[in-house]
N, C-alpha and C. Protein backbone atom coordinates (compact mmCIF):
# COMPACT_ATOMS: atom_id res chain seq x y z
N UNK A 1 19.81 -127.80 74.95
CA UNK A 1 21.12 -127.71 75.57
C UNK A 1 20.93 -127.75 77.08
N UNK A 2 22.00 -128.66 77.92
CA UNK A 2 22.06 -128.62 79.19
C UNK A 2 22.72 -127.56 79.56
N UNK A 3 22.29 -126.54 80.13
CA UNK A 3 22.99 -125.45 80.40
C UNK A 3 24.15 -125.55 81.73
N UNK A 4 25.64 -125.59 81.47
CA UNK A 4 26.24 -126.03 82.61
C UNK A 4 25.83 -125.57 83.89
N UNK A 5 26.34 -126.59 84.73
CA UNK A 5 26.31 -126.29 86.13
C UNK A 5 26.98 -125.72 86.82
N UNK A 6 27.97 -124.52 86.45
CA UNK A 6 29.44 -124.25 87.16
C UNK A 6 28.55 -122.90 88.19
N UNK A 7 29.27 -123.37 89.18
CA UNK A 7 29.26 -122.57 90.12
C UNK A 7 30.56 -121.63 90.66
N UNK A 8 31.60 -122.06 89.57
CA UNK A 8 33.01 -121.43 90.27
C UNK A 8 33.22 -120.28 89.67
N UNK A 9 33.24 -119.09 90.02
CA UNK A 9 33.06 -117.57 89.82
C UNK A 9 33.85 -117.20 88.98
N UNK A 10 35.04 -118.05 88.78
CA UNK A 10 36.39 -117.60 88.21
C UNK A 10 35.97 -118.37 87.07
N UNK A 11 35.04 -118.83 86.77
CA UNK A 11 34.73 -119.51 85.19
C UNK A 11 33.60 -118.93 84.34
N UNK A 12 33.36 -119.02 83.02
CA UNK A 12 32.26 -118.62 82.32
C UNK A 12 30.87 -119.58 82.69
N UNK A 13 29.90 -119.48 82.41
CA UNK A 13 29.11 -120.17 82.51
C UNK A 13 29.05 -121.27 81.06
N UNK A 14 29.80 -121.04 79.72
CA UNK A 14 29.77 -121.53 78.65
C UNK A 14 30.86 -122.65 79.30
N UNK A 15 31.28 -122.91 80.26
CA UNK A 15 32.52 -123.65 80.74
C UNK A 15 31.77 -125.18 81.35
N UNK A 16 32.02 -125.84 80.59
CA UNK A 16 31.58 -127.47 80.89
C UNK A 16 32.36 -127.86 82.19
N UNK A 17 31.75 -128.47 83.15
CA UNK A 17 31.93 -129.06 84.69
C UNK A 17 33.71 -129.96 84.42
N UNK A 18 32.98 -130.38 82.99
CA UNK A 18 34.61 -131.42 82.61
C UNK A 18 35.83 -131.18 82.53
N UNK A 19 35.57 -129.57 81.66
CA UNK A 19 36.79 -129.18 81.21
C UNK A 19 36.91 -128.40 81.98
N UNK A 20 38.82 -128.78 82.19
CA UNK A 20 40.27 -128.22 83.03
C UNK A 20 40.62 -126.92 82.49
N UNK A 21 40.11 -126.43 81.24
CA UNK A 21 40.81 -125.21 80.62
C UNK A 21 40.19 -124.03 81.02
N UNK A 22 41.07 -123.17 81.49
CA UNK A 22 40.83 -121.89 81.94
C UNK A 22 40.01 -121.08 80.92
N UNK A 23 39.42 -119.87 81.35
CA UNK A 23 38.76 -119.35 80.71
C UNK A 23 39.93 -118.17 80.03
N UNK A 24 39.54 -117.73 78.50
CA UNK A 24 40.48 -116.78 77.96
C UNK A 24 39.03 -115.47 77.67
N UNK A 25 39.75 -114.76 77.97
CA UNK A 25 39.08 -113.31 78.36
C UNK A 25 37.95 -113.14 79.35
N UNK A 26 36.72 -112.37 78.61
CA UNK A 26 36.03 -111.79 79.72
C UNK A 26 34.69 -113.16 79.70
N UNK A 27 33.95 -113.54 80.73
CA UNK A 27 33.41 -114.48 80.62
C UNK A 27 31.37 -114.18 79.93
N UNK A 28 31.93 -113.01 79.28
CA UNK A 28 30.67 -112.89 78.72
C UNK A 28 31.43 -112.05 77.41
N UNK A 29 31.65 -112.72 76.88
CA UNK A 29 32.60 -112.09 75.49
C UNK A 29 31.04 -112.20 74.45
N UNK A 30 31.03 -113.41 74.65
CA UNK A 30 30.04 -113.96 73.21
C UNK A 30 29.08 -114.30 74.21
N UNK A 31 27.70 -114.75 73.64
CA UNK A 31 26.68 -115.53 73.91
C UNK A 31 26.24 -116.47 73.19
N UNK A 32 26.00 -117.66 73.85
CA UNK A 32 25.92 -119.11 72.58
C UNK A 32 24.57 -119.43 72.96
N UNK A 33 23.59 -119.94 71.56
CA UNK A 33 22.43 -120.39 71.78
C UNK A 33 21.93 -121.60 71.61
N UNK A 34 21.51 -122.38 71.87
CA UNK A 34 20.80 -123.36 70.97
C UNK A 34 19.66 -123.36 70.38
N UNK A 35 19.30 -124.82 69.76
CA UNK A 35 18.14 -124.32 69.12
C UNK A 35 16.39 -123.99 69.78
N UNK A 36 16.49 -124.75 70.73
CA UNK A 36 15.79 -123.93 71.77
C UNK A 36 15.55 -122.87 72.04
N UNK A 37 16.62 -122.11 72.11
CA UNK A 37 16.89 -120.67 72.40
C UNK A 37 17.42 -120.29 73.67
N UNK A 38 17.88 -121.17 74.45
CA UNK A 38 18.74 -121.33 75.49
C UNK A 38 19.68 -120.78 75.32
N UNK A 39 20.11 -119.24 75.73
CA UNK A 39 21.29 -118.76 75.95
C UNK A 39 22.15 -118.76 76.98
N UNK A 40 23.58 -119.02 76.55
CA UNK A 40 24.64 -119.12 77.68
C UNK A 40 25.89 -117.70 77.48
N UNK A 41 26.02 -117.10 78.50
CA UNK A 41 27.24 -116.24 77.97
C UNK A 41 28.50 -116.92 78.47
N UNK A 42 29.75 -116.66 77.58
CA UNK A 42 30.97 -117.25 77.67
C UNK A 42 32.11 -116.61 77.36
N UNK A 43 33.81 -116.85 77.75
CA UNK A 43 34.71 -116.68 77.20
C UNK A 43 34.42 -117.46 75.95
N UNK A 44 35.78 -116.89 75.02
CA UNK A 44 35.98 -117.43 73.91
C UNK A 44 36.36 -118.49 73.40
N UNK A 45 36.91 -118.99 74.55
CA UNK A 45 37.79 -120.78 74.54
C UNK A 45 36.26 -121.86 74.58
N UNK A 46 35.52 -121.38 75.91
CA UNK A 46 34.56 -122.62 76.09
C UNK A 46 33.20 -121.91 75.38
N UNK A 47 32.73 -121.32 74.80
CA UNK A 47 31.57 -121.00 73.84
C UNK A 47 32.13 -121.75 72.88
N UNK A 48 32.81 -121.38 72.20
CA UNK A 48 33.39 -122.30 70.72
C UNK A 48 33.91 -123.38 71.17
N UNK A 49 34.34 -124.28 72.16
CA UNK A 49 33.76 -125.33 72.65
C UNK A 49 32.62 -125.79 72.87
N UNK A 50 31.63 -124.69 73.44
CA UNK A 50 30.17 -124.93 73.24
C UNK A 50 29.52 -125.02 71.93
N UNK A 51 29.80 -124.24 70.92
CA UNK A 51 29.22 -124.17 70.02
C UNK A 51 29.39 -125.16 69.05
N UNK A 52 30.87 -125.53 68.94
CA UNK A 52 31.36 -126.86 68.34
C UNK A 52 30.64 -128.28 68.89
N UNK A 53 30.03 -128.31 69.79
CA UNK A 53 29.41 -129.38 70.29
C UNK A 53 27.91 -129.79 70.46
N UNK A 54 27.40 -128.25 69.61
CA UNK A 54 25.71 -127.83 69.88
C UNK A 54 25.61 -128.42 68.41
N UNK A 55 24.42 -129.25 67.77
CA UNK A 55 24.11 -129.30 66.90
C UNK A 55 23.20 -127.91 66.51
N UNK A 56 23.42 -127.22 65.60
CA UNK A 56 22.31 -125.92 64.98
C UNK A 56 23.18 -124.81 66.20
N UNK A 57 23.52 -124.82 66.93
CA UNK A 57 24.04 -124.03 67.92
C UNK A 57 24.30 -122.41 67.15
N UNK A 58 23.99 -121.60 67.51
CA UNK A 58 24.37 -120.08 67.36
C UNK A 58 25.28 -119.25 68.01
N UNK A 59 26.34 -118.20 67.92
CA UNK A 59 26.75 -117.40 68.68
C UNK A 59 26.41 -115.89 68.27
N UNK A 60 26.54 -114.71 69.04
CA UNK A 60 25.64 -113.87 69.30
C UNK A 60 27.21 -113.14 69.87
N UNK A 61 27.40 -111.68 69.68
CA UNK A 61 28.10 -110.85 70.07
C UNK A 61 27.65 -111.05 71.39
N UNK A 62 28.54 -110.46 72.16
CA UNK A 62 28.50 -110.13 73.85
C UNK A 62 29.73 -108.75 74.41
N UNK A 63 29.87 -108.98 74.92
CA UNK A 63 30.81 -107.42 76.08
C UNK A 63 32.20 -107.15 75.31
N UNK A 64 32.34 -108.13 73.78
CA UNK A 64 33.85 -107.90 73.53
C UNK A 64 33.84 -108.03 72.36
N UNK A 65 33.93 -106.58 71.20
CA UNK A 65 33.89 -106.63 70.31
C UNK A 65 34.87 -107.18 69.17
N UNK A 66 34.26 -107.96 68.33
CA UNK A 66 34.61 -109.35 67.31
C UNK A 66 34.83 -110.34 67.92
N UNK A 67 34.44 -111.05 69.09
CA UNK A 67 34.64 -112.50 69.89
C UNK A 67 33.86 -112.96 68.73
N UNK A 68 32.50 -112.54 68.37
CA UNK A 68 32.02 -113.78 68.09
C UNK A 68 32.49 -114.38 67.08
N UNK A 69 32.91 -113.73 65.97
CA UNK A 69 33.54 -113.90 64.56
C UNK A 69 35.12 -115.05 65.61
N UNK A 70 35.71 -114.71 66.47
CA UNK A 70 36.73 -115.45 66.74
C UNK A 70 36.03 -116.80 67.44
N UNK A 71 35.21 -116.80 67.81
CA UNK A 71 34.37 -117.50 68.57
C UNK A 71 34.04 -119.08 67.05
N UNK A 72 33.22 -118.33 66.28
CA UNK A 72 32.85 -118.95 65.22
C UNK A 72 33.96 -119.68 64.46
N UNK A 73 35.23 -119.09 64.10
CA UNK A 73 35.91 -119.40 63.87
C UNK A 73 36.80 -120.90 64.37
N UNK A 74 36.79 -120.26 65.76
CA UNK A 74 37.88 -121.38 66.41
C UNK A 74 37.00 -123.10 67.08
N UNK A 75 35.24 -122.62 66.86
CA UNK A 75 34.45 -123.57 66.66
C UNK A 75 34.61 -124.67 65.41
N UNK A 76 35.06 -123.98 64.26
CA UNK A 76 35.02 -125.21 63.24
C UNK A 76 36.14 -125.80 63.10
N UNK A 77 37.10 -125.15 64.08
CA UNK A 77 38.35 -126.20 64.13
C UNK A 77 38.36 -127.09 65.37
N UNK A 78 37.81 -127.37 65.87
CA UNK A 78 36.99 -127.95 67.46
C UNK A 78 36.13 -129.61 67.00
N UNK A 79 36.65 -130.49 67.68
CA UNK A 79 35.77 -131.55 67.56
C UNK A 79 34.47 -131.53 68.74
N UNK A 80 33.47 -131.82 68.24
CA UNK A 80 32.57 -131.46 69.65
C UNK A 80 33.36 -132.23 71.10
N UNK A 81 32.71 -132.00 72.26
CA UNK A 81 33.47 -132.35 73.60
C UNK A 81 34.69 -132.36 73.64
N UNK A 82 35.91 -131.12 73.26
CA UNK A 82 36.91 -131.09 73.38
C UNK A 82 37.77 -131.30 74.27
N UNK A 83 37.24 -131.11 75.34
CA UNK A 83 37.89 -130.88 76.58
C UNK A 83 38.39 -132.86 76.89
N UNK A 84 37.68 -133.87 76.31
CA UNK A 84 37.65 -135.09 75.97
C UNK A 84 38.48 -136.14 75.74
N UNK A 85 39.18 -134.78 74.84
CA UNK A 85 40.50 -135.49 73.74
C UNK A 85 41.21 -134.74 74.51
N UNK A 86 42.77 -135.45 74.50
CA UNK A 86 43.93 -134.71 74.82
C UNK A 86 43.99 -134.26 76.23
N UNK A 87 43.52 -134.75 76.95
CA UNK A 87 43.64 -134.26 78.42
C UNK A 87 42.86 -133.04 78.57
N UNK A 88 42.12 -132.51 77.41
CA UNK A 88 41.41 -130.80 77.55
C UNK A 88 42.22 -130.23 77.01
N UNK A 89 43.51 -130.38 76.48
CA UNK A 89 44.26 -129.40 75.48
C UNK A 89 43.50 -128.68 74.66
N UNK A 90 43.81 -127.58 74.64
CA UNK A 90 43.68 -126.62 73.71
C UNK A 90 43.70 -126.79 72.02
């Protein structure tokens, strides 16, 4: 996994350079892995954007208890690179 490049404070680090969508909650809710073992911590919107787009990809509790279960969840309804389709809609 390329671990993003965001430098903008007001974003998660699970937050792709591409995508326009704000971050929803705290930006270390969950932690997403790959198979590497490259961990990223994230809100819940762009991890399960991340994770939906990681082949073998993992998520991992973080600072907000049951993200990841929501995390996992809202990943298998996610086409990978979401932010892609639809202008980044949600």
């Amino acid at each position: 996994m390329t671990t993003p490049n965001n430098t903008d404070p007001a974003r998660c680090r699970a937050a792709h350079p591409e995508d326009p969508a704000a971050c929803t909650g705290a930006g270390d809710a969950v932690v997403v892995a790959d198979r590497a073992g490259t961990r990223v911590p994230g809100c819940v919107l762009h991890a399960a954007r991340m994770l939906a787009s990681l082949n073998g990809g993992t998520v991992h509790p973080g600072t907000v208890h049951g993200a990841a279960t929501d995390v996992h969840r809202l990943a298998r309804s996610l086409p990978p690179f979401a932010w892609r389709q639809n202008g980044g809609a949600r």
